[in-house]
Protein backbone atom coordinates (compact mmCIF):
# COMPACT_ATOMS: atom_id res chain seq x y z
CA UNK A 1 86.76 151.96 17.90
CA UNK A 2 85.28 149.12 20.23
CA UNK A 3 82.82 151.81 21.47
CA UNK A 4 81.98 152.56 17.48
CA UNK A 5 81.15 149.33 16.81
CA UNK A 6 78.99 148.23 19.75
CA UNK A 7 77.14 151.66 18.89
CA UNK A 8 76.64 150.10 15.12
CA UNK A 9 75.46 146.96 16.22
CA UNK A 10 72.41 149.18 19.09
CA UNK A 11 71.58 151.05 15.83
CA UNK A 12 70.92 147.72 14.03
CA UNK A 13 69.27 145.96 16.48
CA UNK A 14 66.75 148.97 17.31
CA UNK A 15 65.78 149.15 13.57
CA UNK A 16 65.83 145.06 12.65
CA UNK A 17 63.36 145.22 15.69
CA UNK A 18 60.78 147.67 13.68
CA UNK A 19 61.69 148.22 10.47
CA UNK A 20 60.49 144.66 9.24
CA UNK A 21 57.55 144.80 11.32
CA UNK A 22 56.67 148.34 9.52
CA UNK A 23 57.73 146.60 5.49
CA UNK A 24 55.38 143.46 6.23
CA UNK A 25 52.29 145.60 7.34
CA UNK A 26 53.14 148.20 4.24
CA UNK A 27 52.83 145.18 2.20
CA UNK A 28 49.40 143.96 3.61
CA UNK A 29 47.97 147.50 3.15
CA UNK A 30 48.97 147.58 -0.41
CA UNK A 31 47.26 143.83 -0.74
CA UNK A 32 44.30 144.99 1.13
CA UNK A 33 43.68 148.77 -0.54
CA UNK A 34 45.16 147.64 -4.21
CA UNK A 35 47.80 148.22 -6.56
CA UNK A 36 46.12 151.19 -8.20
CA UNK A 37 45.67 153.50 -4.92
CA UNK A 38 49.00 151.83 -3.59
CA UNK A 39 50.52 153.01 -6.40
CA UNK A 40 48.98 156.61 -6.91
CA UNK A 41 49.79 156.86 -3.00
CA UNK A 42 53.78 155.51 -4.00
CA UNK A 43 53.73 158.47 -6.33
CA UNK A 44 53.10 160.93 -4.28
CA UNK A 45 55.56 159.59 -1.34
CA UNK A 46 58.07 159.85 -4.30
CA UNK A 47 57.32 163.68 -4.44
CA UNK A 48 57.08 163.88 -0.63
CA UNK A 49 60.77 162.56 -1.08
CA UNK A 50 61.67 165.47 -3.13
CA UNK A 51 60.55 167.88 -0.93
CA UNK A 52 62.31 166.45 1.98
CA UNK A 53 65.22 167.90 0.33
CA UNK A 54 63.78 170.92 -0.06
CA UNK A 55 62.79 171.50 3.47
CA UNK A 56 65.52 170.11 4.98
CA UNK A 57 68.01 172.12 2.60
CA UNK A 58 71.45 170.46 4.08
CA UNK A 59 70.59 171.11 7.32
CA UNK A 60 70.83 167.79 8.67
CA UNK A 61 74.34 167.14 7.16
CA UNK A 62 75.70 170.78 7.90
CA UNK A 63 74.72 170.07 12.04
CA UNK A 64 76.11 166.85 12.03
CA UNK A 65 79.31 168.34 10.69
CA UNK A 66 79.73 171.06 12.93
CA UNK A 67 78.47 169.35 15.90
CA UNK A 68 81.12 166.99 15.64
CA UNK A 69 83.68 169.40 15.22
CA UNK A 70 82.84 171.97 17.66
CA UNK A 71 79.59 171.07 19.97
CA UNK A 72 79.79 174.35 22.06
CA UNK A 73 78.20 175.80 19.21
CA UNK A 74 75.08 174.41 19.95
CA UNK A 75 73.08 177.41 21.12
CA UNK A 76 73.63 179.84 17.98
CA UNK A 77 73.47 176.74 15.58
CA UNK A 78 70.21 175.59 16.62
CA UNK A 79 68.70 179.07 16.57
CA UNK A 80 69.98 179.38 13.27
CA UNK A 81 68.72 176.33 11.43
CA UNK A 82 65.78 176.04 13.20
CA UNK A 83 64.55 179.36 12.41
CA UNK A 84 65.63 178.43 8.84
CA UNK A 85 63.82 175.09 9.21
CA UNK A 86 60.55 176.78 9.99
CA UNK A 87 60.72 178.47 6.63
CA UNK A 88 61.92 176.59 4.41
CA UNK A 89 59.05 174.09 5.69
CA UNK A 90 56.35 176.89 5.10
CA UNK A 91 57.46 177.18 1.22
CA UNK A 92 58.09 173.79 0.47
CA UNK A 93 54.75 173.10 1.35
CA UNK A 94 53.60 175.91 -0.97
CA UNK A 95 55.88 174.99 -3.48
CA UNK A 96 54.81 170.92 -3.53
CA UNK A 97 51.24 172.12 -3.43
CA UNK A 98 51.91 174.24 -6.82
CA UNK A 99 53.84 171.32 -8.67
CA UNK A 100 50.85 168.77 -7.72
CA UNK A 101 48.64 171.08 -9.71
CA UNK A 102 50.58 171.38 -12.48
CA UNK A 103 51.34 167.87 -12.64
CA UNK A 104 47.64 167.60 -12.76
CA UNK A 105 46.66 166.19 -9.69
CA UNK A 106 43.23 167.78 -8.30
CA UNK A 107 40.75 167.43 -5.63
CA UNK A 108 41.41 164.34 -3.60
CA UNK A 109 44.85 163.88 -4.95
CA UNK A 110 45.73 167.07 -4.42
CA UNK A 111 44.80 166.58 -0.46
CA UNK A 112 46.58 163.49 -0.78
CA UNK A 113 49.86 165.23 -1.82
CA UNK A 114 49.67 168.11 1.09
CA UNK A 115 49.04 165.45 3.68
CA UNK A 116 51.86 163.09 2.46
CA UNK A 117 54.35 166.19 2.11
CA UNK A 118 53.76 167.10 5.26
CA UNK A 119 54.54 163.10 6.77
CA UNK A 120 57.46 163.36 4.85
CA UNK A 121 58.51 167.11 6.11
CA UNK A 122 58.11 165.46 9.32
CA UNK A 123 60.51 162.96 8.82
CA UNK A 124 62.77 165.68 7.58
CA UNK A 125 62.23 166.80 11.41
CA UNK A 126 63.39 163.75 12.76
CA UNK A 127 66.49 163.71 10.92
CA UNK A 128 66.62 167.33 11.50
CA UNK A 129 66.91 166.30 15.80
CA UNK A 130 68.92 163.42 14.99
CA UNK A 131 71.73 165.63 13.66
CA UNK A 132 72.84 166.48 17.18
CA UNK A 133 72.79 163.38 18.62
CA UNK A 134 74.94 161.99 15.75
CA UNK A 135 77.24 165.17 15.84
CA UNK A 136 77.87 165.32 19.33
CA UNK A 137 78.26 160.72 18.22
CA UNK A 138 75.08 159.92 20.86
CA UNK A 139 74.67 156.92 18.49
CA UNK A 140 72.32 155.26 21.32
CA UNK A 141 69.88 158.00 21.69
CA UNK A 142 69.63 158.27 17.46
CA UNK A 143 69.18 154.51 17.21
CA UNK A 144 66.18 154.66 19.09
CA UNK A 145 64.60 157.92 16.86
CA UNK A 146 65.76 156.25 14.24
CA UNK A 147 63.28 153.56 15.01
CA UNK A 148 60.48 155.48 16.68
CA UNK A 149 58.58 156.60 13.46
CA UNK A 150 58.23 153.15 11.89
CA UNK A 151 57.17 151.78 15.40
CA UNK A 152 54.40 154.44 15.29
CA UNK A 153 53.30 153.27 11.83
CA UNK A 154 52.84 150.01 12.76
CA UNK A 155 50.81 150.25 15.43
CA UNK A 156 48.41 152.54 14.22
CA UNK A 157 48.03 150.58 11.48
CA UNK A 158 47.21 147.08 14.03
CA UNK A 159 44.67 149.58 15.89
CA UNK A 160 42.90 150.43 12.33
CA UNK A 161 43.29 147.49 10.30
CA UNK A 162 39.34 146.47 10.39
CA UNK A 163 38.27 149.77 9.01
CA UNK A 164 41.62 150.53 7.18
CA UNK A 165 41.15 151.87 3.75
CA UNK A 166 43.79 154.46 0.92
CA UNK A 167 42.47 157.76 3.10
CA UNK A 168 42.99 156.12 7.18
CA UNK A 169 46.42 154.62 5.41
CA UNK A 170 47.44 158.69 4.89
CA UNK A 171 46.07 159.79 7.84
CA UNK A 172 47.90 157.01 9.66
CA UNK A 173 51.58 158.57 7.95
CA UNK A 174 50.75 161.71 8.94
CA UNK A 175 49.51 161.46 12.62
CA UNK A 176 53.12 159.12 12.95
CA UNK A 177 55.61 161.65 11.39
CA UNK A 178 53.85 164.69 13.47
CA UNK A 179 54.00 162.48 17.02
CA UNK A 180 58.10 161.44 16.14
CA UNK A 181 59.08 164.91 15.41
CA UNK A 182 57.65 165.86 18.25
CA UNK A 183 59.78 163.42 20.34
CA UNK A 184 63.14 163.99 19.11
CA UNK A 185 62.42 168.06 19.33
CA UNK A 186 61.42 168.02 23.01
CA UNK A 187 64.52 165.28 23.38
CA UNK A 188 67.07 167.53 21.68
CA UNK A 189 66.13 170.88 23.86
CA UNK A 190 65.87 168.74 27.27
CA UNK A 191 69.56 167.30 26.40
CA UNK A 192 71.00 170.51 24.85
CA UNK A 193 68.80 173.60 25.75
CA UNK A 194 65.53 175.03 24.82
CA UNK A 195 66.32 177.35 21.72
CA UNK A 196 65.56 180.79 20.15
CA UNK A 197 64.81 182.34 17.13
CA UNK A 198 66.96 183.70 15.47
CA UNK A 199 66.33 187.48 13.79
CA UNK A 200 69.58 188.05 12.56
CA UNK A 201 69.31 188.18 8.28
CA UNK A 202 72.87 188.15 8.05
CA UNK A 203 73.64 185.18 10.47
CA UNK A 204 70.97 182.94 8.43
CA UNK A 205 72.32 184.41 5.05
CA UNK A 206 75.54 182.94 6.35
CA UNK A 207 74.45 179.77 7.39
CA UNK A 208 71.68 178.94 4.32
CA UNK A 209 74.80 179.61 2.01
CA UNK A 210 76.90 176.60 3.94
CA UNK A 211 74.00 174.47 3.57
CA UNK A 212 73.46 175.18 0.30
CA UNK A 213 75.88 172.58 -1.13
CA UNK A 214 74.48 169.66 0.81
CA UNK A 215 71.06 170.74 -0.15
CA UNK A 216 71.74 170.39 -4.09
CA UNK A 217 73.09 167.24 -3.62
CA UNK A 218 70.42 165.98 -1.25
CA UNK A 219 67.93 167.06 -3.53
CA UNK A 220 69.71 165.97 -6.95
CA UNK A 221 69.79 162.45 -4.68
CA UNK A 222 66.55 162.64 -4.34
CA UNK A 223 65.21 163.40 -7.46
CA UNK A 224 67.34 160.36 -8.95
CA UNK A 225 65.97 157.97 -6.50
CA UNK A 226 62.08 158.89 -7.41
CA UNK A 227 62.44 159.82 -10.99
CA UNK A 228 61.47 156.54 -12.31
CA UNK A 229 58.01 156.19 -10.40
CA UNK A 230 57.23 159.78 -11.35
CA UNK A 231 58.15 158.80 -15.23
CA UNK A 232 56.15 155.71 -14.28
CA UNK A 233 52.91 156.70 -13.10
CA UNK A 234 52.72 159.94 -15.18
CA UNK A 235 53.76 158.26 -18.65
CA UNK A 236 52.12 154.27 -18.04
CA UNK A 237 49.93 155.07 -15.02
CA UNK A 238 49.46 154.18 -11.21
CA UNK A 239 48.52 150.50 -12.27
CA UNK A 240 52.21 149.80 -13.50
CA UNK A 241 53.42 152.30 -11.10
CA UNK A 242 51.77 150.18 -8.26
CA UNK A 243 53.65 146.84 -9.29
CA UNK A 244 57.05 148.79 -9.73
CA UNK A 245 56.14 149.82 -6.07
CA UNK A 246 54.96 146.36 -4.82
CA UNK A 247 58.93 145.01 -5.87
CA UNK A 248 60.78 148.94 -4.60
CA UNK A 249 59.26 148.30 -1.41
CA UNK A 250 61.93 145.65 -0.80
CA UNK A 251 64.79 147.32 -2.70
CA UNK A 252 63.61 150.56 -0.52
CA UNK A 253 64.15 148.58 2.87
CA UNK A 254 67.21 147.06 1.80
CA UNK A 255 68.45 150.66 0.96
CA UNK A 256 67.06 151.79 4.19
CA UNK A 257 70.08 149.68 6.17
CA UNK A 258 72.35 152.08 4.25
CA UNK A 259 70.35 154.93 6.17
CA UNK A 260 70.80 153.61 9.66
CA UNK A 261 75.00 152.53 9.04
CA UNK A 262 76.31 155.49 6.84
CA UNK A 263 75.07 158.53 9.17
CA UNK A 264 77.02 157.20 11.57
CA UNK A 265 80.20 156.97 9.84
CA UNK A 266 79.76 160.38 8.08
CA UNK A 267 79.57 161.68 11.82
CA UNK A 268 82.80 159.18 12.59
CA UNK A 269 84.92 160.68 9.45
CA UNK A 270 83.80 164.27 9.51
CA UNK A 271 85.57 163.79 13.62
CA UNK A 272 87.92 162.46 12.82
CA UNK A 273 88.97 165.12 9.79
CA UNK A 274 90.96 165.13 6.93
CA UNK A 275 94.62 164.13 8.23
CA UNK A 276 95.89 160.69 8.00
CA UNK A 277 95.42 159.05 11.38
CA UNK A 278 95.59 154.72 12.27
CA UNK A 279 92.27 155.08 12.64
CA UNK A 280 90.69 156.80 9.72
CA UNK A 281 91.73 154.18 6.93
CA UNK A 282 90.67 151.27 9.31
CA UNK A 283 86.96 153.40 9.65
CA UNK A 284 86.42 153.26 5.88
CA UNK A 285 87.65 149.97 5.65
CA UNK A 286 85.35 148.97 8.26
CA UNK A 287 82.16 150.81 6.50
CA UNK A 288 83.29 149.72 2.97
CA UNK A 289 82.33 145.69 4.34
CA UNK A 290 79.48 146.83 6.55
CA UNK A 291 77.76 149.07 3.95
CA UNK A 292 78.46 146.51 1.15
CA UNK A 293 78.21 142.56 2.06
CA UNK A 294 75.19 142.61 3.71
CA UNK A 295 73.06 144.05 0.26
CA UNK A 296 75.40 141.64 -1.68
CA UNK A 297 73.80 138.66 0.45
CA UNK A 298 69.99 140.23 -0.10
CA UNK A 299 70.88 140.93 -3.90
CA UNK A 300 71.42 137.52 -4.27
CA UNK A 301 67.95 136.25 -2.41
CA UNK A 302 66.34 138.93 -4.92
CA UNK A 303 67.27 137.25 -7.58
CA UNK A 304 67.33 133.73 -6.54
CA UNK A 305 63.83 133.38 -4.64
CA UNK A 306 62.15 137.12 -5.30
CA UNK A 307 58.45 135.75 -5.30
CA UNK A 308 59.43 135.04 -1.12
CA UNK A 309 59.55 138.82 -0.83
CA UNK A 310 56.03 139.02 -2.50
CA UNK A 311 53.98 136.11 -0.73
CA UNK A 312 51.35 138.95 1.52
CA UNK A 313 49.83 139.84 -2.30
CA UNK A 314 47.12 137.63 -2.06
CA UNK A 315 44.97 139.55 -4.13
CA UNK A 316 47.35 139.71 -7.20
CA UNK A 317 47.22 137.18 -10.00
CA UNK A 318 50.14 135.29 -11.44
CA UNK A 319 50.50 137.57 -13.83
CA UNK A 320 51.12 140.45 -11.42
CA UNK A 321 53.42 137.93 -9.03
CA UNK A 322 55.46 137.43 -12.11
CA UNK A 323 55.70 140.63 -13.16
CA UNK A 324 57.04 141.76 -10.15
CA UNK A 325 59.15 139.54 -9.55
CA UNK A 326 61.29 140.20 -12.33
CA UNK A 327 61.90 143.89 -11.04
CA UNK A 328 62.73 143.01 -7.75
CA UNK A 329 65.57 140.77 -9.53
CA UNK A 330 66.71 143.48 -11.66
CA UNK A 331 66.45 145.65 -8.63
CA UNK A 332 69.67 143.40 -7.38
CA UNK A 333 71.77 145.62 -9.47
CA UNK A 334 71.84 148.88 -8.60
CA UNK A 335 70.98 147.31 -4.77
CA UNK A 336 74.45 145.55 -5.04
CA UNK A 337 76.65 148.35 -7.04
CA UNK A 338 74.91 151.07 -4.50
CA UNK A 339 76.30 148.83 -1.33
CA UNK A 340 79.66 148.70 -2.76
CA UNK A 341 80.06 152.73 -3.73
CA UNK A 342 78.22 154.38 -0.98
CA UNK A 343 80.89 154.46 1.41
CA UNK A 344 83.11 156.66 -0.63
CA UNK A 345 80.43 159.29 -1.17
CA UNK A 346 79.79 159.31 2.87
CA UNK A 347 83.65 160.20 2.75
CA UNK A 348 84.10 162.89 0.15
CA UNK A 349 80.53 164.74 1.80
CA UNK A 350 82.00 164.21 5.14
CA UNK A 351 85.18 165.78 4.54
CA UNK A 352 83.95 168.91 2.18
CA UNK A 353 83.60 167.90 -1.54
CA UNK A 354 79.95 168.38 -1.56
CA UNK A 355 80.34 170.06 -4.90
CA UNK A 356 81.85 167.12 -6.59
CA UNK A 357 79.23 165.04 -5.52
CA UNK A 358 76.76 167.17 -6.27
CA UNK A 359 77.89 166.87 -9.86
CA UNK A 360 78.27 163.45 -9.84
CA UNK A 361 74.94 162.92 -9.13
CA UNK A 362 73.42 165.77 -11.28
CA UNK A 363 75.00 163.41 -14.13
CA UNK A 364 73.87 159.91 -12.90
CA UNK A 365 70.22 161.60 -12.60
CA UNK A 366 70.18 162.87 -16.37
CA UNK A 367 71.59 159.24 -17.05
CA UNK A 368 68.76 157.68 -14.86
CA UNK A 369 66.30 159.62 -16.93
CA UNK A 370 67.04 159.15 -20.33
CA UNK A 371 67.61 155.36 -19.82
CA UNK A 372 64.03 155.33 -18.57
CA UNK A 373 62.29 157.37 -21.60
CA UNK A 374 63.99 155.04 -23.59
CA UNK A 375 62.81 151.84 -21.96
CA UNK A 376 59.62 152.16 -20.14
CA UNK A 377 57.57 151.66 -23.40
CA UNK A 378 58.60 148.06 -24.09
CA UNK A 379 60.24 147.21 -20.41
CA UNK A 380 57.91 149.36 -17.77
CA UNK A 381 58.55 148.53 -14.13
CA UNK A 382 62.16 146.94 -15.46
CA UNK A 383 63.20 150.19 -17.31
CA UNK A 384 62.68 152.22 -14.46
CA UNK A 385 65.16 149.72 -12.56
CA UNK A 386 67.75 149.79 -15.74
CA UNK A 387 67.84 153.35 -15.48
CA UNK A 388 67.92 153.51 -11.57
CA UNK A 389 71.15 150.70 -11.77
CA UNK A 390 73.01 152.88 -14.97
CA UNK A 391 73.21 155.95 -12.30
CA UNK A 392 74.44 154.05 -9.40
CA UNK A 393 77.01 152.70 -11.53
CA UNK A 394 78.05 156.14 -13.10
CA UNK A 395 77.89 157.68 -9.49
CA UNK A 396 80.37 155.10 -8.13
CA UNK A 397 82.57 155.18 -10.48
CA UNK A 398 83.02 159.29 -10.04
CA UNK A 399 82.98 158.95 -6.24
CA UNK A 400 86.15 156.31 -6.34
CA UNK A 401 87.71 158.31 -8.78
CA UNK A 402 87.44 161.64 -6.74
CA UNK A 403 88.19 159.41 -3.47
CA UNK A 404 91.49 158.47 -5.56
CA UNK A 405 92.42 161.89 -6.00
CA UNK A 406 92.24 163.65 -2.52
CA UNK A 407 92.32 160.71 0.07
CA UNK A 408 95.21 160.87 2.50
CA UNK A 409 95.48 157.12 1.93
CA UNK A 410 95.33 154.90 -0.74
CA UNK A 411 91.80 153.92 -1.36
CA UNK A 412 91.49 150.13 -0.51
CA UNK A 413 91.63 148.01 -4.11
CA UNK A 414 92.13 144.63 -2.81
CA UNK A 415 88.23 145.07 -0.78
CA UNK A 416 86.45 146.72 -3.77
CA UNK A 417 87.26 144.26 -6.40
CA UNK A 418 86.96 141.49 -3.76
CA UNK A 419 83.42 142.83 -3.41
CA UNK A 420 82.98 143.41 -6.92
CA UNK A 421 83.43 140.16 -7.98
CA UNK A 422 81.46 138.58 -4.77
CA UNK A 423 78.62 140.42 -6.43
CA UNK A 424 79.00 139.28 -9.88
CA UNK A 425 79.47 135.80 -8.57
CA UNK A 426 76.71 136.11 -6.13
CA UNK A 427 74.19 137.66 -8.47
CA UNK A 428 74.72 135.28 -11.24
């Protein structure tokens, strides 16, 4: 356990190291290219987001799974997958390319969607390599491609920053996600073996039916998290759609710690398995405070000093500053009730109820999107954050429930209200 933790605290120290770095000069392009290109760029990201789950298809929780359970597997399971990566890459980027069109982007747009797909397909890579390492619980070696990308990003963007402009900004993603993917791949094979492809129909029927699960709910996850910009930009346009993004960026990074912590335990619990054991209550225990206190404490700077977070937008007016402002306080909520839930859904997927929260989240996505039609008229950038907070709620509420009913130990009441009311408190 003393091992676990000092790996925790490598992972968090790799990423407070770059991530920051990467938010503050993502803020200063958006200042320095504008909200309307920022924001028509944010769109598309949002759809690159969706295809991520496409392309990855489960993949990257089904290899963590079974390379912590039985890492002699390696050779025939990264023939497998990878083979299936390849494809599933080659039509996603078909399929992305067809939905821009008939979501009426054209020309320019239209490039700008196949080159930001493919940055985001990239990161899909990265995670993709990072599977193994967090299987076979190498929590070092992720840390550092965890924070290689962002790293990237940043410095391309200090090298280009006198002639930066909305096109060098995508080209700059791209060229990033492309070299990263490219480092964890040749890191993987050097560590674990140089694989082949597989031919085999029946061996990747087999395994593209045991991803299928996490795929749904990867993809029903990710089409809750970038509904509301879609519904944004489409319905109000990429002006408003640029302000909502100008206030997610900081709700996004805070939800990016979540990223770094909760692979790692998903990799710890699906080890450890489903039989009571000393250690497996103390683990989620453990991840319940970790996941949960540290976006109660930024939840409450949201809302108590937001315009700190938006200082770089030197080029906005008041107005704008204002505006938001007030999102990035409502964005507290769902920041604060997703911290405090997320831990039981890394659980119940780690352990083999990826149905249940498949369905969960199917349900807190039709929530998130009827919430929005009904408030973006009157509330814009705020609606979009009501709706995004209503399906975090309804998603943690069926994840405890669900964690009540198959747990092999009681699920811990005395830290979730304790948190629960911290959060009230904290946020009022």
């Amino acid at each position: 356990m003393k091992t676990f933790h000092r790996d925790i605290i490598i992972t968090l120290i790799a990423n407070l190291i770059t991530k920051p770095l990467w938010i503050l000069a993502d803020n200063l392009v958006q200042n320095r290219i504008g909200h309307t290109s920022y924001g028509l760029i944010g769109a598309l990201l949002g759809l690159g987001q969706w295809a991520i789950a496409i392309g990855d298809w489960g993949l990257y929780a089904l290899i963590t799974r079974e390379m912590a359970q039985q890492p002699r597997l390696y050779p025939s399971l990264i023939a497998s997958t990878l083979t299936l990566k390849v494809w599933l890459t080659l039509f996603t980027l078909l399929l992305f390319l067809g939905l821009g069109w008939i979501l009426g982007y054209r020309e320019k747009q239209l490039l700008w969607l196949f080159a930001l797909v493919l940055y985001q397909l990239s990161i899909s890579y990265i995670q993709f390599f990072r599977a193994y390492f967090q299987g076979t619980q190498q929590f070092r070696i992720d840390a550092l491609l965890s924070a290689v990308e962002k790293a990237i990003v940043v410095l391309l963007i200090f090298l280009a920053w006198q002639f930066l402009k909305d096109d060098i900004y995508v080209s700059i993603l791209v060229l990033a996600g492309i070299t990263s993917a490219s480092l964890a791949g040749v890191w993987v094979w050097r560590r674990y073996g140089i694989p082949r492809w597989e031919r085999n129909t029946q061996v990747l029927w087999q395994v593209f039916r045991h991803m299928t699960p996490f795929a749904l709910l990867s993809y029903a996850s990710a089409v809750n998290e970038r509904l509301n910009q879609i519904l944004l930009e489409r319905w109000l346009g990429a002006y408003e759609n640029g302000l909502y993004c100008g206030a997610y960026r900081w709700f996004s990074a805070a939800m990016m710690y979540l990223w770094i912590v909760m692979p790692l335990f998903f990799a710890r619990f699906a080890q450890l398995g489903p039989q009571r054991s000393p250690e497996l209550p103390r683990t989620f225990v453990w991840g319940h405070l970790v996941a949960a206190l540290p976006l109660i404490l930024v939840g409450g700077i949201f809302i108590g000093e937001p315009k700190l977070f938006l200082v770089l937008f030197t080029h906005s007016t008041p107005q704008e500053i204002d505006q938001m402002s007030q999102i990035l306080q409502v964005m507290s909520v769902p920041l604060m009730i997703n911290g405090i839930f997320i831990i039981y859904s890394t659980y119940l997927t780690a352990l083999g109820y990826e149905w249940v929260a498949f369905w969960w989240v199917v349900g807190s996505a039709l929530l998130n999107g009827i919430t929005c039609l009904l408030s973006l008229p009157a509330l814009k950038g705020v609606g979009a954050t009501l709706g995004l907070a209503a399906s975090y709620l309804l998603q943690g509420i069926g994840f405890t429930f669900h964690f009540a009913k198959v747990s092999p130990f009681l699920p811990p009441t005395h830290v979730l209200v304790r948190l629960g009311v911290l959060g009230i408190a904290y946020g009022g």
